[in-house]
Structure formats: structure tokens, C-alpha cells
PDB file of N, CA and C in Angstrom:
ATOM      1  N   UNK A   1      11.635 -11.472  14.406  1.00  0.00           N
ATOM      2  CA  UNK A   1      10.661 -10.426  14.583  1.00  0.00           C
ATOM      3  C   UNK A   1       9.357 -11.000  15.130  1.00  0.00           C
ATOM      4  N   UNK A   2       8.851 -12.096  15.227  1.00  0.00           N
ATOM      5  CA  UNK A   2       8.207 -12.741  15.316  1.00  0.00           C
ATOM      6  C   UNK A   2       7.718 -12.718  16.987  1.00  0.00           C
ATOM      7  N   UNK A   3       9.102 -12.882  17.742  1.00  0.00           N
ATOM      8  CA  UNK A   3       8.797 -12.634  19.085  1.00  0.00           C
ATOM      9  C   UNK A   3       8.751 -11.394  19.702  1.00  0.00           C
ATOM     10  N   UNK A   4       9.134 -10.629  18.800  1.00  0.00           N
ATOM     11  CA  UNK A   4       8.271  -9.085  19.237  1.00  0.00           C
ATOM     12  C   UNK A   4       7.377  -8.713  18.972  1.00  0.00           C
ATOM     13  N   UNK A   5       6.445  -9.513  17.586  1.00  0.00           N
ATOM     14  CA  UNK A   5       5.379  -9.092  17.731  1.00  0.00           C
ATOM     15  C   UNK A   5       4.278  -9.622  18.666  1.00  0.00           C
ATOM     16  N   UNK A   6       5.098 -10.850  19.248  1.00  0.00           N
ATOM     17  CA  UNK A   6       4.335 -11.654  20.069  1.00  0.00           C
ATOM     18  C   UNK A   6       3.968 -10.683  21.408  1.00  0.00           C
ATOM     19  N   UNK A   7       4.775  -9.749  21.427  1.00  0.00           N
ATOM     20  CA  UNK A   7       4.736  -8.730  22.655  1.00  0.00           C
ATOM     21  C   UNK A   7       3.675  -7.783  22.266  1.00  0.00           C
ATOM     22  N   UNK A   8       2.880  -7.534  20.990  1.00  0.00           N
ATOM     23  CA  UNK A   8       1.851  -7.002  20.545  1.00  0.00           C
ATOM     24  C   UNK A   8       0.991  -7.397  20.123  1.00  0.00           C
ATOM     25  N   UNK A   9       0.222  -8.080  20.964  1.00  0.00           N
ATOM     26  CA  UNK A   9      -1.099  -9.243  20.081  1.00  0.00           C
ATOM     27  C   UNK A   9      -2.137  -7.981  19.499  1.00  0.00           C
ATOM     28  N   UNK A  10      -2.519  -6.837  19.859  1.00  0.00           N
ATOM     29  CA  UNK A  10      -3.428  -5.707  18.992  1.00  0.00           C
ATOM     30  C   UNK A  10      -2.746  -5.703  18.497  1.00  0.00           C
ATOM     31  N   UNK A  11      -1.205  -5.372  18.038  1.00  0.00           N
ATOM     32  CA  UNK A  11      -0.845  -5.222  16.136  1.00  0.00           C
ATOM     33  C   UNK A  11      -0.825  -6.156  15.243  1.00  0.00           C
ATOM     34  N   UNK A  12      -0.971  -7.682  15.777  1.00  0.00           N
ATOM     35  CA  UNK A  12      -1.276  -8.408  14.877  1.00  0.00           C
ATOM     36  C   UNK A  12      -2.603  -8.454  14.664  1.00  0.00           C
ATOM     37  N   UNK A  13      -4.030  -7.731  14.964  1.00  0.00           N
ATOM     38  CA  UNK A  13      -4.802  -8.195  14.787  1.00  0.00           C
ATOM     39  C   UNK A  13      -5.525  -6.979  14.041  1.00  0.00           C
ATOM     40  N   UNK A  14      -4.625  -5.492  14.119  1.00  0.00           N
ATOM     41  CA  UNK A  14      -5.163  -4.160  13.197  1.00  0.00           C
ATOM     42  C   UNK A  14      -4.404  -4.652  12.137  1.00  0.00           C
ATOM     43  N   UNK A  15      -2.918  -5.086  12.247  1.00  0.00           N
ATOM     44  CA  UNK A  15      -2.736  -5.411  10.420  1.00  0.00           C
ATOM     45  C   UNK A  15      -3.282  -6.257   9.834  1.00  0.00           C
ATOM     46  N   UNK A  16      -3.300  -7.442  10.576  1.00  0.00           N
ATOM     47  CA  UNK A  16      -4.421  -8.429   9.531  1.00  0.00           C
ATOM     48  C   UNK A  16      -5.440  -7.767   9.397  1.00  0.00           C
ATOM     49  N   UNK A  17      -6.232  -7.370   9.977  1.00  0.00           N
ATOM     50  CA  UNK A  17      -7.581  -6.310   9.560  1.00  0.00           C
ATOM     51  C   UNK A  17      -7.166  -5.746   8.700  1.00  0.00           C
ATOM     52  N   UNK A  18      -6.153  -4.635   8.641  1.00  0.00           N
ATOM     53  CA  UNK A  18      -5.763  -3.710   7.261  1.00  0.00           C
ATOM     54  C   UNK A  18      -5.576  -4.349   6.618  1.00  0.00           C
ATOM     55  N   UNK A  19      -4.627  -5.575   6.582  1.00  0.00           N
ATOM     56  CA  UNK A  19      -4.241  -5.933   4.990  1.00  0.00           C
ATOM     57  C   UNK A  19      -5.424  -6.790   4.369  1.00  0.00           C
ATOM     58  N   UNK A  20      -6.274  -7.374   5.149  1.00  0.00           N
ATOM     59  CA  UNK A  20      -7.245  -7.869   4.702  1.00  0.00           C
ATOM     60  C   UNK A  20      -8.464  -7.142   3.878  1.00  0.00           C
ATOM     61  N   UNK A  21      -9.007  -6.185   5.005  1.00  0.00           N
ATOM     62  CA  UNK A  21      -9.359  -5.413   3.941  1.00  0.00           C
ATOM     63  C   UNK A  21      -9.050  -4.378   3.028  1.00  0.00           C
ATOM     64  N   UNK A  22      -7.343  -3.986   3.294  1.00  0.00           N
ATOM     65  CA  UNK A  22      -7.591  -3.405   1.936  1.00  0.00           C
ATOM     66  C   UNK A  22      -6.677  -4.232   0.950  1.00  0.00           C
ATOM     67  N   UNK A  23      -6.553  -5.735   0.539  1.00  0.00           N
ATOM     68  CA  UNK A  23      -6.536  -6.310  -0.273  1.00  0.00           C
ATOM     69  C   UNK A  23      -8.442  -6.791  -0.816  1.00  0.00           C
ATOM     70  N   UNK A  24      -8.801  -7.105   0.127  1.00  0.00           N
ATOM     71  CA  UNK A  24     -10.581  -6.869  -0.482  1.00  0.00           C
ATOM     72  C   UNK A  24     -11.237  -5.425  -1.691  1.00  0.00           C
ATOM     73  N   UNK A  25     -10.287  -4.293  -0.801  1.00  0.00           N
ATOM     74  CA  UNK A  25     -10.619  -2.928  -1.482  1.00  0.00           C
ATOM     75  C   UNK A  25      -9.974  -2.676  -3.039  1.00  0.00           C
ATOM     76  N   UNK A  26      -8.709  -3.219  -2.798  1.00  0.00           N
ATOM     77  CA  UNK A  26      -7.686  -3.119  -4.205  1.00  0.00           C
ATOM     78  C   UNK A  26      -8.624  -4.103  -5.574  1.00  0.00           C
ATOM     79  N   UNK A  27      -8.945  -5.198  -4.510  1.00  0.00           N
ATOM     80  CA  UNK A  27      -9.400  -6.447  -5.715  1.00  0.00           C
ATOM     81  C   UNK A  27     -10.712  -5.919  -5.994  1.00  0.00           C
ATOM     82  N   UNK A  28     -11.415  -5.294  -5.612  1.00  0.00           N
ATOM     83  CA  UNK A  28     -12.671  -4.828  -6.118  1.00  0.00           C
ATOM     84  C   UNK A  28     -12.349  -3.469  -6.910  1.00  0.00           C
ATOM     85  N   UNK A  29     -11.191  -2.765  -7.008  1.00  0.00           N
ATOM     86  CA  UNK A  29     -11.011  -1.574  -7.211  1.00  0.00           C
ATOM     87  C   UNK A  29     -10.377  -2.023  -9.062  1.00  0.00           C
ATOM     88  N   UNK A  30      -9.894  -3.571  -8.803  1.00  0.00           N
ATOM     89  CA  UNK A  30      -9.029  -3.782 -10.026  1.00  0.00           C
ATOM     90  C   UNK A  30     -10.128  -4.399 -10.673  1.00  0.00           C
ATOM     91  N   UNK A  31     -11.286  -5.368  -9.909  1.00  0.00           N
ATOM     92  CA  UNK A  31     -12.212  -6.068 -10.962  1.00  0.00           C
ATOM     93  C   UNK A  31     -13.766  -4.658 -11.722  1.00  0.00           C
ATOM     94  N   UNK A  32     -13.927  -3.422 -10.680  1.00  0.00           N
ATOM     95  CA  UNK A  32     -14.127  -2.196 -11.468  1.00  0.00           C
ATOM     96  C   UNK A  32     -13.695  -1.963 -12.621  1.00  0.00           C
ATOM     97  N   UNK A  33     -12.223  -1.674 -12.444  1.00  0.00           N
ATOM     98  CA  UNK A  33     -11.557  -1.493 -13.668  1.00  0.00           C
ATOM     99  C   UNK A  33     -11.788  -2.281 -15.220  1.00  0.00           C
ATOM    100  N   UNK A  34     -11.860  -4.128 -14.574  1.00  0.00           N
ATOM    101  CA  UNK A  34     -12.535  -4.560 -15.785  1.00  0.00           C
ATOM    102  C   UNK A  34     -13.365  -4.348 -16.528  1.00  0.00           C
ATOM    103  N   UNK A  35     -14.117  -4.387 -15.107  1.00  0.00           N
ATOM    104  CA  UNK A  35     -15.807  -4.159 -16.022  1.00  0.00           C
ATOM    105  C   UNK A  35     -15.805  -3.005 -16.475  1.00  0.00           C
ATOM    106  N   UNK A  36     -15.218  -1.388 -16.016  1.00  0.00           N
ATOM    107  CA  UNK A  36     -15.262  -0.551 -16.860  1.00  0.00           C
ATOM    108  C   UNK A  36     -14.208  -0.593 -18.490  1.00  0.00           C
ATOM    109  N   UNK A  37     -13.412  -1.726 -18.638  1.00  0.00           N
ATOM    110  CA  UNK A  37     -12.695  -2.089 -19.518  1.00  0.00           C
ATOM    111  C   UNK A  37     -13.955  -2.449 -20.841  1.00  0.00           C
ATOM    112  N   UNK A  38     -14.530  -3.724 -20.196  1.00  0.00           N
ATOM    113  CA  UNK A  38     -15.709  -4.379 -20.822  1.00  0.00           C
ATOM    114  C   UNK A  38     -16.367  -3.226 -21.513  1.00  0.00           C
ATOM    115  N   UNK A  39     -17.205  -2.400 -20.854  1.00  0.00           N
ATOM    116  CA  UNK A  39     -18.423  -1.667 -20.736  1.00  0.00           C
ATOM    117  C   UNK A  39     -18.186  -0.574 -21.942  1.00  0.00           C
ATOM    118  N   UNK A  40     -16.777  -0.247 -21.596  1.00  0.00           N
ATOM    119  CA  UNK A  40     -15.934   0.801 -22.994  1.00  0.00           C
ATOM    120  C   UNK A  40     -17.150   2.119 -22.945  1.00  0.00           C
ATOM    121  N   UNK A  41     -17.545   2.597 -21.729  1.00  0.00           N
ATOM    122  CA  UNK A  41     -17.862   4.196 -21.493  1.00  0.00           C
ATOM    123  C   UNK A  41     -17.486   5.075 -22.897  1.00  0.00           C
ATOM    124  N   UNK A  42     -18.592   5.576 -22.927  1.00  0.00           N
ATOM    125  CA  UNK A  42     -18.594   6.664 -24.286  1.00  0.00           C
ATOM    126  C   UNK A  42     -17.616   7.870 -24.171  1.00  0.00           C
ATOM    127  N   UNK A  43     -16.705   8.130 -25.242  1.00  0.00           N
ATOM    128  CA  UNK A  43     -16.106   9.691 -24.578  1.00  0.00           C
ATOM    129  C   UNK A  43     -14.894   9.129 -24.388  1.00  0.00           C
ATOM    130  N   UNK A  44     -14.017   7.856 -24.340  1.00  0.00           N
ATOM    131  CA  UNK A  44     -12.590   7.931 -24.156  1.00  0.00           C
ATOM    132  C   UNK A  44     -12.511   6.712 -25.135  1.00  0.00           C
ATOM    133  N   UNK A  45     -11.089   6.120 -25.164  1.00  0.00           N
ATOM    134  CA  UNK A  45     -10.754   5.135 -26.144  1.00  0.00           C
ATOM    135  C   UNK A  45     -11.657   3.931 -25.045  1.00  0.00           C
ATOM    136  N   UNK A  46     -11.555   3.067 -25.992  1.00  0.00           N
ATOM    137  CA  UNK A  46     -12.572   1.575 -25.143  1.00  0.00           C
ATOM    138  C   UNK A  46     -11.534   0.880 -23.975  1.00  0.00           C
ATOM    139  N   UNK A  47     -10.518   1.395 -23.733  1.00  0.00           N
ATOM    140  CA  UNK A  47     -10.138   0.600 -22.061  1.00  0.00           C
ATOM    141  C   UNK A  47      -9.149   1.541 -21.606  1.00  0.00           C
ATOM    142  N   UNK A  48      -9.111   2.616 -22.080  1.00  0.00           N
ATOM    143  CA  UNK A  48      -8.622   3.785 -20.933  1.00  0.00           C
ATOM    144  C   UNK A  48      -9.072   3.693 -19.699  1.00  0.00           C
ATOM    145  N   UNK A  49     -10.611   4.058 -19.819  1.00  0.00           N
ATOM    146  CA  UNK A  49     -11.020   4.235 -17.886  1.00  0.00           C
ATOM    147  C   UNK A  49     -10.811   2.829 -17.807  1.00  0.00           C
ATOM    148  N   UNK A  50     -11.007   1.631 -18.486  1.00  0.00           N
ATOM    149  CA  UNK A  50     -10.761   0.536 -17.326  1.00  0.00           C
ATOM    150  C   UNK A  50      -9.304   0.438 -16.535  1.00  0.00           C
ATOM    151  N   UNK A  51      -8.485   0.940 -17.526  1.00  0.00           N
ATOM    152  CA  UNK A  51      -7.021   0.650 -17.427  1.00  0.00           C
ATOM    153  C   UNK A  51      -6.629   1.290 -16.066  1.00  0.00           C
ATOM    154  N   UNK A  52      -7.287   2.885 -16.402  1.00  0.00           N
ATOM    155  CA  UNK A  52      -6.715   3.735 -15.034  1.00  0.00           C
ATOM    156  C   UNK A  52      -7.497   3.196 -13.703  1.00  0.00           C
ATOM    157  N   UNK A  53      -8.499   2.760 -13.838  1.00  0.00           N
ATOM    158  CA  UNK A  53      -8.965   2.379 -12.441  1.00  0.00           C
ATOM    159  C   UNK A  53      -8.012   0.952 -12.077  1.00  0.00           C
ATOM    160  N   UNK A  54      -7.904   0.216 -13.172  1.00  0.00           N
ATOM    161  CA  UNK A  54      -7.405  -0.995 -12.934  1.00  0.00           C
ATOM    162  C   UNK A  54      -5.695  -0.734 -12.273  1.00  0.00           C
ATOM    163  N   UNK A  55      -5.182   0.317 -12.736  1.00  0.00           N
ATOM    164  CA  UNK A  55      -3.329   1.084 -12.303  1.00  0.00           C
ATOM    165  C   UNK A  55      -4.152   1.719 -10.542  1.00  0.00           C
ATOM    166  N   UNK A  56      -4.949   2.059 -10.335  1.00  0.00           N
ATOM    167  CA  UNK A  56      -5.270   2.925  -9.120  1.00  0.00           C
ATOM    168  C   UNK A  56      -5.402   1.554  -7.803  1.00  0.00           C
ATOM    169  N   UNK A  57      -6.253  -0.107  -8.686  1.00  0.00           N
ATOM    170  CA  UNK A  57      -6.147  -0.763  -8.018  1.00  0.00           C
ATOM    171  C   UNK A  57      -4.919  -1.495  -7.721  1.00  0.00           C
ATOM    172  N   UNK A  58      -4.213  -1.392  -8.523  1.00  0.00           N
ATOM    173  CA  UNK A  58      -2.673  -1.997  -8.155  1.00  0.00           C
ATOM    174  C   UNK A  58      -2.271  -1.488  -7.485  1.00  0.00           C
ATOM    175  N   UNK A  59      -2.006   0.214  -7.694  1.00  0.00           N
ATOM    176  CA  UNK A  59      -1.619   0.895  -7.031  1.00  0.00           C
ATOM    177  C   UNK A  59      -2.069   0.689  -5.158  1.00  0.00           C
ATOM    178  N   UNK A  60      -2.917   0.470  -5.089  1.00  0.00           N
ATOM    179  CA  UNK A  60      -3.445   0.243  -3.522  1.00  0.00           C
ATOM    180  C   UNK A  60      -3.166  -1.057  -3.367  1.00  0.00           C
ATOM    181  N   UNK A  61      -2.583  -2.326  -4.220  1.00  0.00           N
ATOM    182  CA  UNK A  61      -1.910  -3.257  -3.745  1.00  0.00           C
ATOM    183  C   UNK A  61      -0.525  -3.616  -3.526  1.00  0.00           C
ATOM    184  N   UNK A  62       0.172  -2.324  -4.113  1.00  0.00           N
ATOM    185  CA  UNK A  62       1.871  -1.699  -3.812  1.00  0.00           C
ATOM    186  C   UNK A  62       1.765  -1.026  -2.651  1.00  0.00           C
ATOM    187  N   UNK A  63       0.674  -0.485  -2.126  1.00  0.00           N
ATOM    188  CA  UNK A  63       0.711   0.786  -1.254  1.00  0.00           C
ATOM    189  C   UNK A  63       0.549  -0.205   0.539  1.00  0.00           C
ATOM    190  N   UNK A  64      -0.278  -1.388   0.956  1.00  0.00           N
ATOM    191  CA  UNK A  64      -0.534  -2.116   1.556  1.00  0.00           C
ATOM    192  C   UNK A  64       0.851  -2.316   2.391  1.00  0.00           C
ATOM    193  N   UNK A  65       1.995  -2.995   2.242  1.00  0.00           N
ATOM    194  CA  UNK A  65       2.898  -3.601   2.746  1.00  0.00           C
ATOM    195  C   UNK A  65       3.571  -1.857   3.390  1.00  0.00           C
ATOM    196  N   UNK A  66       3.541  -0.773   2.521  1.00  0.00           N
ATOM    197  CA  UNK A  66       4.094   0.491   3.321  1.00  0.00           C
ATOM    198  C   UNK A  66       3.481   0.661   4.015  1.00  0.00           C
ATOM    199  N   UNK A  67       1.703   0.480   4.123  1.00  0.00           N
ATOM    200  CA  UNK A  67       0.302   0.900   5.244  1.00  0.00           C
ATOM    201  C   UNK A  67       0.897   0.106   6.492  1.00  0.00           C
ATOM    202  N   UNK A  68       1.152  -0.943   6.578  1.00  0.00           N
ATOM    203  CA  UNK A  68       1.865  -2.096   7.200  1.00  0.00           C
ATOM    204  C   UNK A  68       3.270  -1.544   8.327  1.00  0.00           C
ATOM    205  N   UNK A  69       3.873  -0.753   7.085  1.00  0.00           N
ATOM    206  CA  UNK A  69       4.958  -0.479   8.103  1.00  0.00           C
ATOM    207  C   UNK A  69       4.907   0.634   8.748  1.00  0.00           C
ATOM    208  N   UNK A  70       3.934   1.798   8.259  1.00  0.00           N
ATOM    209  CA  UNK A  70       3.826   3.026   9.040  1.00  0.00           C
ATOM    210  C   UNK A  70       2.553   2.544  10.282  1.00  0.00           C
ATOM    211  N   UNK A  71       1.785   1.122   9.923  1.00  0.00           N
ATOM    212  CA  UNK A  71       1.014   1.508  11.301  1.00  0.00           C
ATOM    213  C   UNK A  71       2.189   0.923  12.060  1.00  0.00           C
ATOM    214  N   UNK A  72       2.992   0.003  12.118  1.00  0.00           N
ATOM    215  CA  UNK A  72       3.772  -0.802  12.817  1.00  0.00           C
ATOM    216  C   UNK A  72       4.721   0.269  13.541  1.00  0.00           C
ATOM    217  N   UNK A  73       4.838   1.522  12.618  1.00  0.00           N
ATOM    218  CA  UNK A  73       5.511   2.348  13.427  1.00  0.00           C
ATOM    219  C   UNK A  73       4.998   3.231  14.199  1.00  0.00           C
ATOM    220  N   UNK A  74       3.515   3.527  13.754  1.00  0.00           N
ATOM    221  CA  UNK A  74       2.601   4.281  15.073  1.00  0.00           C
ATOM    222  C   UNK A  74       2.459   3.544  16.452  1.00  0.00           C
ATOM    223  N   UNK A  75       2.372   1.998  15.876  1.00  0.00           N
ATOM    224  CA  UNK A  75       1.740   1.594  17.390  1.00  0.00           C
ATOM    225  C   UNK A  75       3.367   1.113  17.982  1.00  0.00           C
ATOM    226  N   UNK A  76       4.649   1.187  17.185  1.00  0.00           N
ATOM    227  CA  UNK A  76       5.600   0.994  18.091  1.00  0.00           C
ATOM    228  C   UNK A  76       5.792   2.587  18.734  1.00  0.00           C
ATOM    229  N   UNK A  77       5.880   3.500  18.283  1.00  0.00           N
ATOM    230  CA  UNK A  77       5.916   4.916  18.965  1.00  0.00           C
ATOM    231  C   UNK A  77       5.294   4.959  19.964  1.00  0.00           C
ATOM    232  N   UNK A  78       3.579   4.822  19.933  1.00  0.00           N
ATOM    233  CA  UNK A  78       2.945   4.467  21.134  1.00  0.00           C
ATOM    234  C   UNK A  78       3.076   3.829  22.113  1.00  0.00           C
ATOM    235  N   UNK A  79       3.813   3.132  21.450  1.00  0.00           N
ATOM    236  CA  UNK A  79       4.116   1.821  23.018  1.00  0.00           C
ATOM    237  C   UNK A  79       5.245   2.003  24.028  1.00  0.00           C
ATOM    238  N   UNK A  80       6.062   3.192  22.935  1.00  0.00           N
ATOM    239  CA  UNK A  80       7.244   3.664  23.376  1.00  0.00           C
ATOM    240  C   UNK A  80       8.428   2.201  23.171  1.00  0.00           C
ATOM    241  N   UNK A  81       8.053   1.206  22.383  1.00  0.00           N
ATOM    242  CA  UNK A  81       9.223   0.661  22.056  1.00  0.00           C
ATOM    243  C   UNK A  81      10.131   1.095  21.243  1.00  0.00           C
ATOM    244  N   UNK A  82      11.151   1.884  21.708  1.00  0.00           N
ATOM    245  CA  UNK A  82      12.017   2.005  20.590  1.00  0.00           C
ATOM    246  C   UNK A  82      12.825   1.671  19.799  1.00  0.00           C
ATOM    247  N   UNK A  83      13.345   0.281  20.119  1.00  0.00           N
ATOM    248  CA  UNK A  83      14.145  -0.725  19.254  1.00  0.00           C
ATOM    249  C   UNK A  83      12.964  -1.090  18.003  1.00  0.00           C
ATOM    250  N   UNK A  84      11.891  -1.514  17.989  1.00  0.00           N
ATOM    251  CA  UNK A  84      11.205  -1.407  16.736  1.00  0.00           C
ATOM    252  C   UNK A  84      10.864  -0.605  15.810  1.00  0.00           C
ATOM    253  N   UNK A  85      10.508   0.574  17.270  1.00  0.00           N
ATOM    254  CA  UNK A  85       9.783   1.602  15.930  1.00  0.00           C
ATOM    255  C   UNK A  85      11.085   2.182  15.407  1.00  0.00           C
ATOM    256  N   UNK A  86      12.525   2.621  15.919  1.00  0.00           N
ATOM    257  CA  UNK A  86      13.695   2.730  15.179  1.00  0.00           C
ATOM    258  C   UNK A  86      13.493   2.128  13.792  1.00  0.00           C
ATOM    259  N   UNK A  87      13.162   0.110  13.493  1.00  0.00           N
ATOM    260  CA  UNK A  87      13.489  -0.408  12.489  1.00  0.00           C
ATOM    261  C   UNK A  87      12.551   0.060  11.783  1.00  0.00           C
ATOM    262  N   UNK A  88      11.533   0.118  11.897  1.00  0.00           N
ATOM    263  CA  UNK A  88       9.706   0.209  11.255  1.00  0.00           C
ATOM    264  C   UNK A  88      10.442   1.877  10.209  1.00  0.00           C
ATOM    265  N   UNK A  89      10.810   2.845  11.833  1.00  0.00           N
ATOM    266  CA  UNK A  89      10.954   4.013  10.582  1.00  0.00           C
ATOM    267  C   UNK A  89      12.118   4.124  10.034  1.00  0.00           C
ATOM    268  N   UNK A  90      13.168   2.794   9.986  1.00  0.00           N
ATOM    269  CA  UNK A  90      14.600   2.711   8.887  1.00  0.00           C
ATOM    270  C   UNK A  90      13.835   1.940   7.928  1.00  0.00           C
ATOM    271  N   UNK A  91      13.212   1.102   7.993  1.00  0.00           N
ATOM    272  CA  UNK A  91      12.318   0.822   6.650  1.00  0.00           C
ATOM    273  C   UNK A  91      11.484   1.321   6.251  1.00  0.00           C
ATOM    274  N   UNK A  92      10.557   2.558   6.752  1.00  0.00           N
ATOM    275  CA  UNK A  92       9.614   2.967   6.053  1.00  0.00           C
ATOM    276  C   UNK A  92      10.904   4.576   5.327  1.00  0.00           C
ATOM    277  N   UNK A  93      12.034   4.491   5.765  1.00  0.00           N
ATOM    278  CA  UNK A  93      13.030   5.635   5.063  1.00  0.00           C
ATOM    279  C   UNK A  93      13.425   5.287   4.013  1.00  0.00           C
ATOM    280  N   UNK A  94      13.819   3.696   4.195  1.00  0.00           N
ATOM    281  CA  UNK A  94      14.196   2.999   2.761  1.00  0.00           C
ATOM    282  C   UNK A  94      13.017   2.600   1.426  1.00  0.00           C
ATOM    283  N   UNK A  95      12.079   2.653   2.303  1.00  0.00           N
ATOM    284  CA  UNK A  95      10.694   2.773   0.863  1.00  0.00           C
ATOM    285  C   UNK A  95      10.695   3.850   0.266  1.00  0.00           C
ATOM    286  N   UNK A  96      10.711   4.925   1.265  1.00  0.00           N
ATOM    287  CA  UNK A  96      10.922   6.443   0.831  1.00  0.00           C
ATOM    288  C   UNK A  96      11.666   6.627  -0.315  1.00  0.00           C
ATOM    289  N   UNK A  97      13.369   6.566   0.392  1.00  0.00           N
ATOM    290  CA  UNK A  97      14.166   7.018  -0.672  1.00  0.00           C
ATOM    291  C   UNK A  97      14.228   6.403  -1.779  1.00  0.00           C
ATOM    292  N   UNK A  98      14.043   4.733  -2.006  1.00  0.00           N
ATOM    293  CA  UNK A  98      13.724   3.900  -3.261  1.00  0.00           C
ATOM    294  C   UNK A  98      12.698   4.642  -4.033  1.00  0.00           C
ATOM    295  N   UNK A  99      11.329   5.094  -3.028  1.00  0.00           N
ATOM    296  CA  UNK A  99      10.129   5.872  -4.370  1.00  0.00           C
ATOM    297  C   UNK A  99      11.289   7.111  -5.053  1.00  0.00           C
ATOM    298  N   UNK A 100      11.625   7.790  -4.113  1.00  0.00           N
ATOM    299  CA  UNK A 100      12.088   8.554  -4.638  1.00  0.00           C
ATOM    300  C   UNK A 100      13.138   8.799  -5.436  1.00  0.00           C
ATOM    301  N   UNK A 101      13.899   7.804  -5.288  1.00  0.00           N
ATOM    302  CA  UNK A 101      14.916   8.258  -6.411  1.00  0.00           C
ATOM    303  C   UNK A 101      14.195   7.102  -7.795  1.00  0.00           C
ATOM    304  N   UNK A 102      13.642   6.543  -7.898  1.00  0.00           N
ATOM    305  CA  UNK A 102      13.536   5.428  -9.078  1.00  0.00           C
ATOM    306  C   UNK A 102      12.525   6.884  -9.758  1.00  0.00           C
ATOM    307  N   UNK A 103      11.623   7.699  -9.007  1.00  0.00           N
ATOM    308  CA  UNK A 103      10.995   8.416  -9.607  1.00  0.00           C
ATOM    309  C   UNK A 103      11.711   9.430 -10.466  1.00  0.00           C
ATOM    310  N   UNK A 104      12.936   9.718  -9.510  1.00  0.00           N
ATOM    311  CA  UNK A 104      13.938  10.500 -10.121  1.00  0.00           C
ATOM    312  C   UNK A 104      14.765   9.857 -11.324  1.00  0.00           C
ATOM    313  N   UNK A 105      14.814   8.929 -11.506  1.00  0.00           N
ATOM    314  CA  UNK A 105      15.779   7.937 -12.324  1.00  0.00           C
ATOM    315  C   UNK A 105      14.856   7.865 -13.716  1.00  0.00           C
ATOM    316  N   UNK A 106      13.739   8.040 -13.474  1.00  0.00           N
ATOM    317  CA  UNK A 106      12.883   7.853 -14.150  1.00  0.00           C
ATOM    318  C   UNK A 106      12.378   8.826 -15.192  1.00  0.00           C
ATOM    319  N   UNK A 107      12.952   9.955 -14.749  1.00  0.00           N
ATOM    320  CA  UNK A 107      12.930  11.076 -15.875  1.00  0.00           C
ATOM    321  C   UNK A 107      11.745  12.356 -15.244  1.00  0.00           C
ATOM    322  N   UNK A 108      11.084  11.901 -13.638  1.00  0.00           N
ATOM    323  CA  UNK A 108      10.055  13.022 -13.413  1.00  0.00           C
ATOM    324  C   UNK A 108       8.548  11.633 -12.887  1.00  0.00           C
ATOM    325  N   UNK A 109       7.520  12.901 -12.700  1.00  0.00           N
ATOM    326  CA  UNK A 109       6.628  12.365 -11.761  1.00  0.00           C
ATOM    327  C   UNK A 109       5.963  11.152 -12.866  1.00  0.00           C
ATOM    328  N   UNK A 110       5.632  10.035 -12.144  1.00  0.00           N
ATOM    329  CA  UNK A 110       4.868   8.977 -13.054  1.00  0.00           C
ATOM    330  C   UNK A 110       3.812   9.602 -13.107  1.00  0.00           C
ATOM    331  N   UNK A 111       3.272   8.750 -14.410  1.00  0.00           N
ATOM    332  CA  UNK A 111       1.950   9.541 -14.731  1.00  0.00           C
ATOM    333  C   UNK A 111       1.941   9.349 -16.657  1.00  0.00           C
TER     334      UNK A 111
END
């Protein structure tokens, strides 16, 4: 894969941008969470809100590698390559149906 992306030097340089910053965004979103852990806000148990901000920042560090494959499949659509963006959207189908059935397996919506 490597030498096809070599055929896209702008997509290597918007995903490193994305994943860069939003691994910057997640890690500030999870060290929030601490400090609202620490701080223990009046009105809920003492690390509820840290906890949920701290699940919202994970959450945006699970979510990164799918951001990854749907831009990979915008800018292969755009380019009109279709041998990639084919794979980009058979893997962004297989993230799909994995959320979805483990959610299903799971007894209903997380939460």
C-alpha cells in the first residue's frame, strides 16, 4: 500500500495532520478528564465527570484510525482511483458491521 500512497503525497500529509492533531485533541480531552477527576465538581459522585470526559477522550482515540479511512476514501473517490477507494470503503464496511453487530451482541446501545 505504500506505493500507492506514494501516488498521493497530499494524503499523506492531511492524515498526518489529522492524526496528529486529533491525537493532540483526544490527549487533552483525556488529561481534562483527570483534572476534572481530581477537582471532584460539586453535584455528582467525585470521578463521574472525570470518568465521562476521560471515555469521550478515548473515545476520539478509537474514532482516529476510522477518520483515517473515510478521508482515504474521500480523497480516493476524488481522484477517481478506484482500486483504492473500493478497499478504503471494504474497510470502512468492515468497521461498520464489527460496530454494529458487537453493539448488537452486546445487549443494545452502549452507554
Amino acid at each position: 500500500m505504500t506505493a500507492g500512497l506514494a501516488r498521493h503525497p497530499a494524503l499523506e500529509k492531511l492524515l498526518a495532520r489529522v492524526l496528529l492533531q486529533g491525537t493532540w485533541i483526544a490527549s487533552a480531552v483525556v488529561a481534562a478528564g483527570l483534572l476534572l477527576a481530581f477537582i471532584r465538581p460539586s453535584g455528582l459522585p467525585p470521578a463521574l465527570a472525570g470518568m465521562r470526559v476521560m471515555t469521550a477522550g478515548i473515545a476520539l482515540f478509537i474514532m482516529l484510525p476510522v477518520l483515517r479511512v473515510l478521508l482515504m476514501l474521500i480523497v480516493f473517490v476524488r481522484e477517481r482511483d478506484n482500486r483504492f477507494a473500493a478497499i478504503a470503503a471494504l474497510v470502512l464496511a468492515i468497521i461498520i458491521l464489527g460496530t454494529v453487530l458487537g453493539i448488537r451482541m452486546a445487549g443494545g446501545a452502549p452507554g
